[in-house]
Protein backbone atom coordinates (compact mmCIF):
# COMPACT_ATOMS: atom_id res chain seq x y z
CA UNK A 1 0.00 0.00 0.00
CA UNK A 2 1.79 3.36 -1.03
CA UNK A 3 -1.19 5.67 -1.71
CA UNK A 4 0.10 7.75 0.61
CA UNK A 5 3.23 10.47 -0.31
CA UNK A 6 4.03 10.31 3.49
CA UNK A 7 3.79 7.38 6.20
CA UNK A 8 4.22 8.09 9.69
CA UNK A 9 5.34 5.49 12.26
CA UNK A 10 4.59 5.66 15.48
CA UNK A 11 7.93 6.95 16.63
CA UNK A 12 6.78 9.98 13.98
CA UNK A 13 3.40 10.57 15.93
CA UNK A 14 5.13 10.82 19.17
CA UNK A 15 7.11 13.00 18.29
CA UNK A 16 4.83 15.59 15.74
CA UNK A 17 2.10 14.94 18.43
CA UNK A 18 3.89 15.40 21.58
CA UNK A 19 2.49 12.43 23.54
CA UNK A 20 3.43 8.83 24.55
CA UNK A 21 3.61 6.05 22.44
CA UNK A 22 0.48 3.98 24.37
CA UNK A 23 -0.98 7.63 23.71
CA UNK A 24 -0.72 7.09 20.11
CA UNK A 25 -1.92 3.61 20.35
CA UNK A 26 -5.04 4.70 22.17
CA UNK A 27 -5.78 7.20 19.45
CA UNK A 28 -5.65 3.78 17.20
CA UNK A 29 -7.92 2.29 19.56
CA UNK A 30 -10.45 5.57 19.59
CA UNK A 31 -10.80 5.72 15.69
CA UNK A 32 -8.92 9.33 16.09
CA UNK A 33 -6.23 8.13 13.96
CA UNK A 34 -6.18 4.93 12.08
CA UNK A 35 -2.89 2.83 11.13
CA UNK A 36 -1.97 0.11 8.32
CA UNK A 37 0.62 -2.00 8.32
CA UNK A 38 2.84 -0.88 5.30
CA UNK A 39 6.44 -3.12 5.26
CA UNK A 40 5.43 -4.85 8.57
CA UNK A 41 5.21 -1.72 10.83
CA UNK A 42 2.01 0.45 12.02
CA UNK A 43 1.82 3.78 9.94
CA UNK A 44 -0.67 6.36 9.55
CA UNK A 45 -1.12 8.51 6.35
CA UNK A 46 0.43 12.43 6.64
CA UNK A 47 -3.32 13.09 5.25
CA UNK A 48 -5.09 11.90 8.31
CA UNK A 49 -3.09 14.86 10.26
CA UNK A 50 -4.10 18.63 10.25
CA UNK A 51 -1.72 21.14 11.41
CA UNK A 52 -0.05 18.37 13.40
CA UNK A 53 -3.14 17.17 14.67
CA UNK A 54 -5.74 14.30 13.91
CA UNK A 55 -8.10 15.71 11.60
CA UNK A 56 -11.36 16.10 13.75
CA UNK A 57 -13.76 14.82 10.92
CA UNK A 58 -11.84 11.52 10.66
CA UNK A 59 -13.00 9.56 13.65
CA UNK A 60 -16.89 9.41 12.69
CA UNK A 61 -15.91 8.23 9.12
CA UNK A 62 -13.65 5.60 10.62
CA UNK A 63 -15.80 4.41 13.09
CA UNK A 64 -18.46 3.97 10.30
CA UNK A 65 -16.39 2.06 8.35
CA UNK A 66 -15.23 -0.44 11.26
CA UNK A 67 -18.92 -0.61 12.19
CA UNK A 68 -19.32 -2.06 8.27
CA UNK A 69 -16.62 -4.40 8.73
CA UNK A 70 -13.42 -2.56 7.18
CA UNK A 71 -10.06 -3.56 8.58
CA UNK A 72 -8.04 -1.06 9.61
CA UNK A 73 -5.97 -1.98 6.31
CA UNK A 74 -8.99 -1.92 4.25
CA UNK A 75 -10.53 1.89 5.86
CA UNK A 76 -7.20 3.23 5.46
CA UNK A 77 -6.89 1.99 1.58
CA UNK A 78 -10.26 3.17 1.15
CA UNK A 79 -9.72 6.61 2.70
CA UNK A 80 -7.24 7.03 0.31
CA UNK A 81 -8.33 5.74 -2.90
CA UNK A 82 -10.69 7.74 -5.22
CA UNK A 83 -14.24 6.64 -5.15
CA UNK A 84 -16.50 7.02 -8.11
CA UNK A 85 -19.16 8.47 -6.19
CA UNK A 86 -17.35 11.35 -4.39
CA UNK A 87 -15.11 11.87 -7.24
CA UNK A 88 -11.68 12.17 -5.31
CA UNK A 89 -10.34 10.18 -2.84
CA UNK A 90 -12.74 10.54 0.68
CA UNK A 91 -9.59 11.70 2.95
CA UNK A 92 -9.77 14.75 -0.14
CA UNK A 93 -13.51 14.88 0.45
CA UNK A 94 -13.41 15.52 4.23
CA UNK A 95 -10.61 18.24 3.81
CA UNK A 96 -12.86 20.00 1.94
CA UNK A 97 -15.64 20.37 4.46
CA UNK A 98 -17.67 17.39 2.44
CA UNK A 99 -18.18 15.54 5.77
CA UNK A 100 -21.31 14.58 5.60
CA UNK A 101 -21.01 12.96 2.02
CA UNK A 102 -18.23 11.26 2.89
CA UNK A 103 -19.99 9.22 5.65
CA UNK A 104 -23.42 8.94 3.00
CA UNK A 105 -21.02 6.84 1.03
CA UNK A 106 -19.38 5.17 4.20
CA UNK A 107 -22.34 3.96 5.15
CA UNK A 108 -23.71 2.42 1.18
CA UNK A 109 -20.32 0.41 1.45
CA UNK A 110 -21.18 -3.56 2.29
């Protein structure tokens, strides 16, 4: 999986987020931020970060998709992928205030 320009571990989220790494693992836990495993280790598309901060609008969408049975692998592909329906990929969709759409399709996906 390298839809992402940028990958961070979560040696990287410690330190751009200033917090412990069991921290950062309960952020994984709480759908805040949401890791795949890319060469064997846990890391979370730059994308899913805002000004060095999980993107607020994330965690809904996430949960969503775990509630329809998405691995973490699988959300985190999808998130990144374009879909036909939104037109660009939905992590694109949320950063541009299309929230609500974004979990319309979430919720369609089986």
């Amino acid at each position: 999986m390298s839809l992402s320009e940028r990958w961070l571990t979560v040696p990287d989220l410690v330190e751009l987020l200033g917090v412990s790494p069991g921290r950062v693992h309960r952020l994984f836990e709480q759908h805040t931020l949401l890791p795949a495993r890319v060469g064997g280790v846990l890391r979370v598309p730059s994308e899913f970060l805002d000004e060095g901060e999980p993107m607020p609008e994330l965690r809904g969408t996430l949960i969503v998709l775990s509630d329809n049975g998405f691995s973490d692998d699988e959300a985190v592909r999808w998130m990144l992928t374009v879909d036909d329906v939104l037109g660009v990929a939905p992590i694109v969709a949320l950063r541009a205030g299309r929230k609500a759409e974004v979990r319309r399709v979430a919720q369609s996906l089986l």
